[in-house]
Protein backbone atom coordinates (compact mmCIF):
# COMPACT_ATOMS: atom_id res chain seq x y z
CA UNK A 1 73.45 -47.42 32.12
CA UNK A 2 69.65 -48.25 32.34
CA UNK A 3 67.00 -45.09 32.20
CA UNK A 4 66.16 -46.21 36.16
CA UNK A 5 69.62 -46.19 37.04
CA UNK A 6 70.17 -42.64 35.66
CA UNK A 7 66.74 -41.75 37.23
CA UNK A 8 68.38 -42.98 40.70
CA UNK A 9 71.54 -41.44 40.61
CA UNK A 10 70.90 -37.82 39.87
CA UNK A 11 68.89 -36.91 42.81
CA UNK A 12 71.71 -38.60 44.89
CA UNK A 13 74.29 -36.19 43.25
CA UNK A 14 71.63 -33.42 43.97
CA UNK A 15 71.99 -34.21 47.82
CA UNK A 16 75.60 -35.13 47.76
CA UNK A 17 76.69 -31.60 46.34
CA UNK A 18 73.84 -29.48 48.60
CA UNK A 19 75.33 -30.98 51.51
CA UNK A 20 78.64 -30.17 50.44
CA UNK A 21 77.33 -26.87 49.59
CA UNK A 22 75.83 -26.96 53.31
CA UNK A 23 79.81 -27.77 54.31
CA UNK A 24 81.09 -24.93 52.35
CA UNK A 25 78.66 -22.23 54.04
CA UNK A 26 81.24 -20.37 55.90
CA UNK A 27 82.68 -19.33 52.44
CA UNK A 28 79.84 -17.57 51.06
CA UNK A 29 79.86 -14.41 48.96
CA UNK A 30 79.38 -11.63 51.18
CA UNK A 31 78.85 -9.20 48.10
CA UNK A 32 75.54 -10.39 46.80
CA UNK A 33 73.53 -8.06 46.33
CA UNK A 34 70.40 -9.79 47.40
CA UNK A 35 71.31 -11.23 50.49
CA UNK A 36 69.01 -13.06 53.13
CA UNK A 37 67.08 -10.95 55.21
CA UNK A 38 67.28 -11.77 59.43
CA UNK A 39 64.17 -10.89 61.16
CA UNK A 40 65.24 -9.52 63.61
CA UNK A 41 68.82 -8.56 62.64
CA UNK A 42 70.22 -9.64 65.73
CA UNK A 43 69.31 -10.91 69.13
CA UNK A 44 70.42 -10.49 72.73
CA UNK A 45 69.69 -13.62 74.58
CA UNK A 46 70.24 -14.59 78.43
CA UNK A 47 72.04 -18.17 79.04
CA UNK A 48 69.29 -20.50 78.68
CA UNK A 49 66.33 -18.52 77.78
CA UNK A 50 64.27 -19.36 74.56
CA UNK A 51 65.60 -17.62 70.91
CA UNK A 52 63.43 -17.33 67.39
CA UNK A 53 63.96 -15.55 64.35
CA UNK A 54 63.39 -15.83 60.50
CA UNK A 55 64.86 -15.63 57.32
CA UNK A 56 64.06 -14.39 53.87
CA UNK A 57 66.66 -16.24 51.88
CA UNK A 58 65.89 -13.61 48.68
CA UNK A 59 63.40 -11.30 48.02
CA UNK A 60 63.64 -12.14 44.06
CA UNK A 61 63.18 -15.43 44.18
CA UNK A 62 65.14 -17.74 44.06
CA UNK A 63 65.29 -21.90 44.22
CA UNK A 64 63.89 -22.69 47.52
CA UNK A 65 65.69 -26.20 47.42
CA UNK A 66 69.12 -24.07 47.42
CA UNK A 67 68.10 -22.45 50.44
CA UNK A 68 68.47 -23.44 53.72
CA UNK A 69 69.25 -22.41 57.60
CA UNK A 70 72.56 -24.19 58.84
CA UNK A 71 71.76 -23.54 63.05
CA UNK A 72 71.21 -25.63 66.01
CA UNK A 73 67.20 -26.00 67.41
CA UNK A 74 64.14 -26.63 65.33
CA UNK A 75 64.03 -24.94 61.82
CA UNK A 76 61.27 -25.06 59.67
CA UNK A 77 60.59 -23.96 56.25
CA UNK A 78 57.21 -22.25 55.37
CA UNK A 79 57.24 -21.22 51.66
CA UNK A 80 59.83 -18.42 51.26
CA UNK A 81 60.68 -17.94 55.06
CA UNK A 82 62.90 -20.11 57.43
CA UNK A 83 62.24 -20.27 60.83
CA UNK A 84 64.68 -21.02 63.68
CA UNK A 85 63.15 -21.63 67.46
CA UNK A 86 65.42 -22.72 70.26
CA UNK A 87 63.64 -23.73 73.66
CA UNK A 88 67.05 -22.85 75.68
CA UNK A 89 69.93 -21.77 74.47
CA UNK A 90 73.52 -23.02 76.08
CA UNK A 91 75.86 -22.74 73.02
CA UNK A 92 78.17 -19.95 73.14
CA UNK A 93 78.54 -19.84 69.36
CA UNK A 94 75.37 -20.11 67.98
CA UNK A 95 74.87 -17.99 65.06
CA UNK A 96 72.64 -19.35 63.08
CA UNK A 97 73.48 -18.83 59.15
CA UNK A 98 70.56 -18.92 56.41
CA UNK A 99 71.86 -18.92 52.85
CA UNK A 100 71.02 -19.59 49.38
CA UNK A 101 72.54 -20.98 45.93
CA UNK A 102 71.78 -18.49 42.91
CA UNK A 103 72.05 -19.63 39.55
CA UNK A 104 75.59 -18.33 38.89
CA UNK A 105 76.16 -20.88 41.68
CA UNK A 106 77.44 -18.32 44.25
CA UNK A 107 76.53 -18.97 47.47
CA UNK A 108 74.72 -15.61 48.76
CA UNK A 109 74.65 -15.90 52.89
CA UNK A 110 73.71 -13.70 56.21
CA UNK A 111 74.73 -14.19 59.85
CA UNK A 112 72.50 -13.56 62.28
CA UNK A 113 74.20 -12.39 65.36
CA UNK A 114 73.29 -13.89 68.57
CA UNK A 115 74.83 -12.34 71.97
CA UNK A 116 74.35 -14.80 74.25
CA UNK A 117 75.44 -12.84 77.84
CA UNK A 118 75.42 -14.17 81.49
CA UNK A 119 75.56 -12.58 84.60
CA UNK A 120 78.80 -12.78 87.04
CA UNK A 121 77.99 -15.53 89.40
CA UNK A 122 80.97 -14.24 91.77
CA UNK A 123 82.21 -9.90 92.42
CA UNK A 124 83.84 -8.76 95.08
CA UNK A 125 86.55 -6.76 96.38
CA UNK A 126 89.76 -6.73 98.27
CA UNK A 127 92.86 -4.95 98.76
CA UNK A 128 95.47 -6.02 96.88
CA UNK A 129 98.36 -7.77 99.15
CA UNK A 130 97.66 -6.17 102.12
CA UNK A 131 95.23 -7.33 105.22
CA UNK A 132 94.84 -5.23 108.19
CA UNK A 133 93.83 -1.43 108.87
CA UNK A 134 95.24 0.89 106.20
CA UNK A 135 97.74 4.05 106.62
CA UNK A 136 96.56 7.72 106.79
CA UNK A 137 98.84 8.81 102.81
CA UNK A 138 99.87 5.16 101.96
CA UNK A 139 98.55 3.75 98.38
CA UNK A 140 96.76 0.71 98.30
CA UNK A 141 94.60 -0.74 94.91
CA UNK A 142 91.09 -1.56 95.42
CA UNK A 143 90.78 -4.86 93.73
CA UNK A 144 87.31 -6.24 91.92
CA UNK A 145 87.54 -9.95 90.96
CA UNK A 146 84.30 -10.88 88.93
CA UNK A 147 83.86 -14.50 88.02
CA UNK A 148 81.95 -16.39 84.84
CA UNK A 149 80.67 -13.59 82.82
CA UNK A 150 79.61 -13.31 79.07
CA UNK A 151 80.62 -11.74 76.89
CA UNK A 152 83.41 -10.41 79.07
CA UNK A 153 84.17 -7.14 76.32
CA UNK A 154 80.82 -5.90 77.22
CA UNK A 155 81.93 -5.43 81.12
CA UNK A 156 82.13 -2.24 82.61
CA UNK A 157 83.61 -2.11 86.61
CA UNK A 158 82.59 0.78 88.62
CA UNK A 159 84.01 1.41 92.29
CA UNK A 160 82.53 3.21 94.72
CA UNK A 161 82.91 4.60 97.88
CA UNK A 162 79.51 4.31 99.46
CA UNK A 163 77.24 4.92 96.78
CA UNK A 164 79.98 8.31 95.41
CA UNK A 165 81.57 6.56 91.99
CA UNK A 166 85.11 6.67 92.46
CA UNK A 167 85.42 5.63 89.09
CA UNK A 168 85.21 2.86 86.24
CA UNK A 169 87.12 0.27 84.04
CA UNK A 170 86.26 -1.72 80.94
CA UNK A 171 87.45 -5.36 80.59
CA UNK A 172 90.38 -5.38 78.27
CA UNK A 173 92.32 -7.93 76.60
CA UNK A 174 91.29 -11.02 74.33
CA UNK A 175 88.02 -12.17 74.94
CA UNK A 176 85.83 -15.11 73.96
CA UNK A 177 82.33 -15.75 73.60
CA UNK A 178 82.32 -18.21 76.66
CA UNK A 179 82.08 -16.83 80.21
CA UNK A 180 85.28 -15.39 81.53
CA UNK A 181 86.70 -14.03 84.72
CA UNK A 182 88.10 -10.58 85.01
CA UNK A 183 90.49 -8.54 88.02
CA UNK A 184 89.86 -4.78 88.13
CA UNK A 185 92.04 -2.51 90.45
CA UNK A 186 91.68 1.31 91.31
CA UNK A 187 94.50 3.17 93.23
CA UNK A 188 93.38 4.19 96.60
CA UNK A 189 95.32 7.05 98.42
CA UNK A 190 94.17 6.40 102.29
CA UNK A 191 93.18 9.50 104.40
CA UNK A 192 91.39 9.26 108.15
CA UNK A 193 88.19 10.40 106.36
CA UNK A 194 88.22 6.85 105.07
CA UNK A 195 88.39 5.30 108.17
CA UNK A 196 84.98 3.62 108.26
CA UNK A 197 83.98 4.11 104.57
CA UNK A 198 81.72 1.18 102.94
CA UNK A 199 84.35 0.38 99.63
CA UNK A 200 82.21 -2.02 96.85
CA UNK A 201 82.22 -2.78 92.91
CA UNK A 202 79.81 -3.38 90.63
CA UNK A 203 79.92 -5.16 87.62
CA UNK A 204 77.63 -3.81 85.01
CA UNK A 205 76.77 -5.93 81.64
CA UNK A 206 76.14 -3.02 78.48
CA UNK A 207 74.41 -5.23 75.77
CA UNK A 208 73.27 -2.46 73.09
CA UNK A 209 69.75 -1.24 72.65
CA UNK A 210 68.85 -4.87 71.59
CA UNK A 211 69.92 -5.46 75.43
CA UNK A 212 67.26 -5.48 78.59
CA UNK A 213 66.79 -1.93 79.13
CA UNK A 214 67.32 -2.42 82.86
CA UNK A 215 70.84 -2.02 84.52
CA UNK A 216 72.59 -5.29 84.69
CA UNK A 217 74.84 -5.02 87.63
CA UNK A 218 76.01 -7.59 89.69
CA UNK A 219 77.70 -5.32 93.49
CA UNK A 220 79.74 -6.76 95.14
CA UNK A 221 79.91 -7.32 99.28
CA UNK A 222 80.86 -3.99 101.09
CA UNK A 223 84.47 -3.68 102.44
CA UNK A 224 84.63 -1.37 105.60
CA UNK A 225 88.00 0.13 105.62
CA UNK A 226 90.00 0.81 108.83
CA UNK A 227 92.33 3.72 108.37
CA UNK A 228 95.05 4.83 111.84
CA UNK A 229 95.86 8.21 111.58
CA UNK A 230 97.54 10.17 114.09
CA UNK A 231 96.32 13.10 116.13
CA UNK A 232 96.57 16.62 114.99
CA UNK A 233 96.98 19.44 117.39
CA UNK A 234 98.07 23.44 116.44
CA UNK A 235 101.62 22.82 118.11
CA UNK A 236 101.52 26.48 119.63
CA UNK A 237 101.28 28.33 122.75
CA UNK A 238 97.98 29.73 123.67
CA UNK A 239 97.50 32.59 126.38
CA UNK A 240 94.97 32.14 128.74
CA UNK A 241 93.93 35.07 130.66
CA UNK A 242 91.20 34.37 133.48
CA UNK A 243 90.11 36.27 136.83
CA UNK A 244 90.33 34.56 139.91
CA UNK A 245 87.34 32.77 141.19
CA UNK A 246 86.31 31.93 137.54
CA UNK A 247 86.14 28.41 135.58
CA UNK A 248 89.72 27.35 134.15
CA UNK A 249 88.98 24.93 131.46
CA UNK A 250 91.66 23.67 128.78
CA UNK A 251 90.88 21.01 126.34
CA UNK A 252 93.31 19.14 123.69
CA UNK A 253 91.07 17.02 122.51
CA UNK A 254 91.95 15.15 119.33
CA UNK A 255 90.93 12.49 117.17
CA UNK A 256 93.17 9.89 115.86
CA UNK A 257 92.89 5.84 115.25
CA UNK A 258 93.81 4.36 117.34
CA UNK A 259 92.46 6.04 119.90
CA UNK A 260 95.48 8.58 121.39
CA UNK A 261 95.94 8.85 124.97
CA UNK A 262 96.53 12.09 127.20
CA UNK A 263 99.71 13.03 129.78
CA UNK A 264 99.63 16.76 131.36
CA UNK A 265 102.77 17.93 132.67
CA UNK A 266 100.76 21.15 135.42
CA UNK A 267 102.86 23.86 136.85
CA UNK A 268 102.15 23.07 140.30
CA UNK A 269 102.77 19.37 142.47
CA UNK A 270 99.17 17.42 141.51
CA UNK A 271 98.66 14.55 139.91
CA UNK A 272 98.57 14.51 136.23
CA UNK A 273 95.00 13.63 135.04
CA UNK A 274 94.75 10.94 131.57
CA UNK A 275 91.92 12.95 130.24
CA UNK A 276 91.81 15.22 127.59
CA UNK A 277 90.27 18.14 129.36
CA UNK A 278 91.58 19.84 132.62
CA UNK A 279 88.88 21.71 134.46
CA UNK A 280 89.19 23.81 137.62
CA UNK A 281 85.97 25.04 138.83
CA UNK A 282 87.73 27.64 141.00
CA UNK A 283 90.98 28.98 139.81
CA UNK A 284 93.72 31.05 141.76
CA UNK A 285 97.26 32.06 141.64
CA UNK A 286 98.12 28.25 142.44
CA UNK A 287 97.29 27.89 139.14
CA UNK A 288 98.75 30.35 136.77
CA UNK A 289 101.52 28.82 134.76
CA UNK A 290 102.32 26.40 131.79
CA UNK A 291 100.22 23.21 131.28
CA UNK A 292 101.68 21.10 128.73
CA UNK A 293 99.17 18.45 126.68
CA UNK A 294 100.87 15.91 124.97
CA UNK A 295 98.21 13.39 122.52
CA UNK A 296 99.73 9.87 121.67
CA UNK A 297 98.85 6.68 119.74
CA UNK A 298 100.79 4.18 118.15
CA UNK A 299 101.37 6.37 114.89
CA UNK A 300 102.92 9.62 116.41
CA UNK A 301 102.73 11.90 119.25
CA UNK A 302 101.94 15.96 119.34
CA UNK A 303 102.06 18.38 121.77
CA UNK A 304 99.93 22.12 122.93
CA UNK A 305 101.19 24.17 125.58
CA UNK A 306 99.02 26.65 127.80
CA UNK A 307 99.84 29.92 129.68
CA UNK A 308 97.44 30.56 132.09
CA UNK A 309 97.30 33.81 133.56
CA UNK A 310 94.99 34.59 137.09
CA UNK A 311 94.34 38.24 137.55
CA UNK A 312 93.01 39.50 140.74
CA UNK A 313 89.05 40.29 140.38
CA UNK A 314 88.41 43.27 141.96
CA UNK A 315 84.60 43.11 141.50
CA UNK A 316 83.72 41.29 144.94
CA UNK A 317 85.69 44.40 146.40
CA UNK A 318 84.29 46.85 144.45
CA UNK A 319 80.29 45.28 145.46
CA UNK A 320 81.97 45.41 149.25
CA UNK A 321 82.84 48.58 148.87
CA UNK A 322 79.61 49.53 147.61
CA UNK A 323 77.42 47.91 150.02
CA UNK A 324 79.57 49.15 152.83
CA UNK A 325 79.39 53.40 151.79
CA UNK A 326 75.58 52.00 150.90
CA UNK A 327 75.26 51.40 154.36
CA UNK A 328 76.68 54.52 155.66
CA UNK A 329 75.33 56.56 153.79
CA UNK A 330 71.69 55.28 154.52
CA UNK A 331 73.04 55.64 158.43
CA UNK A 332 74.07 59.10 157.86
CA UNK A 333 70.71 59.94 156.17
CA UNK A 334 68.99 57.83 159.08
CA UNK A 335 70.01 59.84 161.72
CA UNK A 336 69.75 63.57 159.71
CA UNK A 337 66.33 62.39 159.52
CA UNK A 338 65.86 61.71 162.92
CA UNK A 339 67.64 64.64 163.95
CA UNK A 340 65.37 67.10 162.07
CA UNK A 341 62.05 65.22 163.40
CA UNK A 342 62.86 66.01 167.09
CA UNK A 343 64.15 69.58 166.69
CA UNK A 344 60.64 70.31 164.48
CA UNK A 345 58.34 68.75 166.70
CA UNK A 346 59.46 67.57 170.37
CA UNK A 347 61.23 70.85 171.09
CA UNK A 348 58.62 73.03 172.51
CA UNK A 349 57.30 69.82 174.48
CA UNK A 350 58.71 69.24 178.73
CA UNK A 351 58.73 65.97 180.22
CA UNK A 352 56.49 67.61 183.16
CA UNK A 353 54.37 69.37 180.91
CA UNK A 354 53.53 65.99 178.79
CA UNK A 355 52.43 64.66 182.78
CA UNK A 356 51.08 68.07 184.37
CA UNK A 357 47.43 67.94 184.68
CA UNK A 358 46.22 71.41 183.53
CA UNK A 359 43.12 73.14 185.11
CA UNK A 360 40.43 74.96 183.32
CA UNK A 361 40.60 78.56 183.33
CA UNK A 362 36.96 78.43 185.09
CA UNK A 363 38.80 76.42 188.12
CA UNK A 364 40.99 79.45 189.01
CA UNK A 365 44.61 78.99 190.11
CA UNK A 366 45.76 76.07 191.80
């Protein structure tokens, strides 16, 4: 073999075993001691926004031809540091690796960790095989379905009941660095104080304190619950005692979903009114007696009985009474008066001598 030939052929073995050196990457010696250094160690990176970082292959030097950055972008080499620039990144697994050849042959290597997250592009929430209002004590499970989101292990799902946490889940099970879809459920134990409460999830993306230091949450659509419940009424008797003349009012009002309806069974021959309070403006002994409410919906029915007893009201006769001996007494008094004022001064008066014409003692005798 000619001198040129040799010359020829040994930088094409040089290439031929870096690149299978390049190859062989992924089974580099972890235990170096002087490792490549990441700056910075790891990154947090939104789908499709722009990534950099450099590497130190050794800080002791070492043969920069051995060294080199095995990633996907634009890398550079400026003396002792590699550089690695993406404009966008889209791959899921991306870390780039930057490693070096020593001259015990070992390939020394560091992987730069990349966490390359997206947001959910779907979250909401249902109830899980069931449609319709809910049940006052039945069990139903909230369910939060959250759709395309990376990486799915750093997930948390919190439910709420208006903006009160009801309470959270992580995403569990084998996950991959490419976006996944995730179902979340939370036992729900109906009561009427439901009925009408807002029910949402949010999905909430934890990312480390390399992360965006805002909250990443993704909340889903509000889901207003309808709860029937039926009414609830203290099934006892209560004793009503009123005076005749007065206002009898009884009321057995009650809530309930849906709305309960009202029958009144009265102790005397009337009509029974559909509403939920009986008022009689003037009550007397027609009414005494037991009125019995019964409430009613579709769920159940309950029923409150009243005794109503009219006593006689002696206070109009008593103010009578009064204003009559008021009376005569003022007559009585009256006519004392009177009595005393004409035996004082009238009684040493005559009729004829009020009208006599009396001469002057210088006239003489008639």
């Amino acid at each position: 073999m000619s001198a040129s030939s040799v010359f020829l052929t040994v930088p094409l073995l040089v290439s031929l075993m870096v690149s299978l050196l390049v190859f062989e990457v992924n089974s580099c010696d972890n235990t170096c001691p002087d490792k490549p250094v990441f700056t910075p160690s790891s990154l947090v990176v939104k789908y499709g926004d722009p990534a950099f970082a450099t590497c130190v292959p050794c800080q002791s030097g070492c043969d920069e031809s051995l060294a080199n950055l095995e990633a996907s972008g634009y890398k550079e080499k400026n003396g002792s540091t590699l550089k690695w620039k993406v404009s966008s990144l889209t791959e899921w697994k991306s870390d780039p690796i930057c490693y070096y050849i020593d001259h015990n042959g070992t390939q020394c290597c560091s992987t730069l960790k990349v966490t390359l997250y997206q947001m959910p592009t779907n979250v909401s929430i249902s109830v899980l095989n069931h449609s319709g209002p809910m049940l006052e004590k039945s069990q139903y499970n909230l369910v939060c379905e959250v759709g395309d989101v990376a990486p799915a292990e750093n997930l948390t799902v919190t439910f709420y009941r208006g903006q009160t946490e009801l309470g959270q889940e992580q995403f569990s099970g084998t996950t991959s660095r490419k976006p996944e879809n995730g179902s979340f459920s939370l036992s729900l134990n109906a009561t009427k104080e439901d009925d009408g409460a807002q029910f949402s999830c949010g999905a909430k993306l934890e990312l480390g304190p390399e992360g965006p230091q805002r909250p990443l949450v993704v909340r889903s659509q509000s889901l207003t619950a309808t709860v029937h419940y039926g009414p609830e009424l203290q099934n006892e008797v209560n004793q009503i005692s009123i005076y005749e003349g007065e206002t009898l009012q009884l009321n057995c009002s009650s809530a309930g979903n849906p709305p309960p309806s009202y029958t009144w069974i009265l102790p005397f021959n009337d009509s029974s009114p559909a509403s939920s309070v009986l008022t009689f403006k003037s009550a007397n002994f027609k009414h005494e007696g037991q009125y019995n409410c019964t409430v009613s919906n579709s769920l159940m029915a309950v029923s409150v009985i009243f005794e109503v007893d009219v006593q006689v009201n002696f206070l109009p006769y008593i103010i009578a009474a009064a204003v009559v001996l008021a009376a005569v007494v003022l007559t009585i008094v009256a006519a004392k008066i009177y009595c005393c004022y004409k035996h004082k001064y009238m009684r040493d008066y005559n009729l004829k001598d009020v009208f006599r014409l009396r001469r002057h003692p210088s006239q003489g005798p008639y």
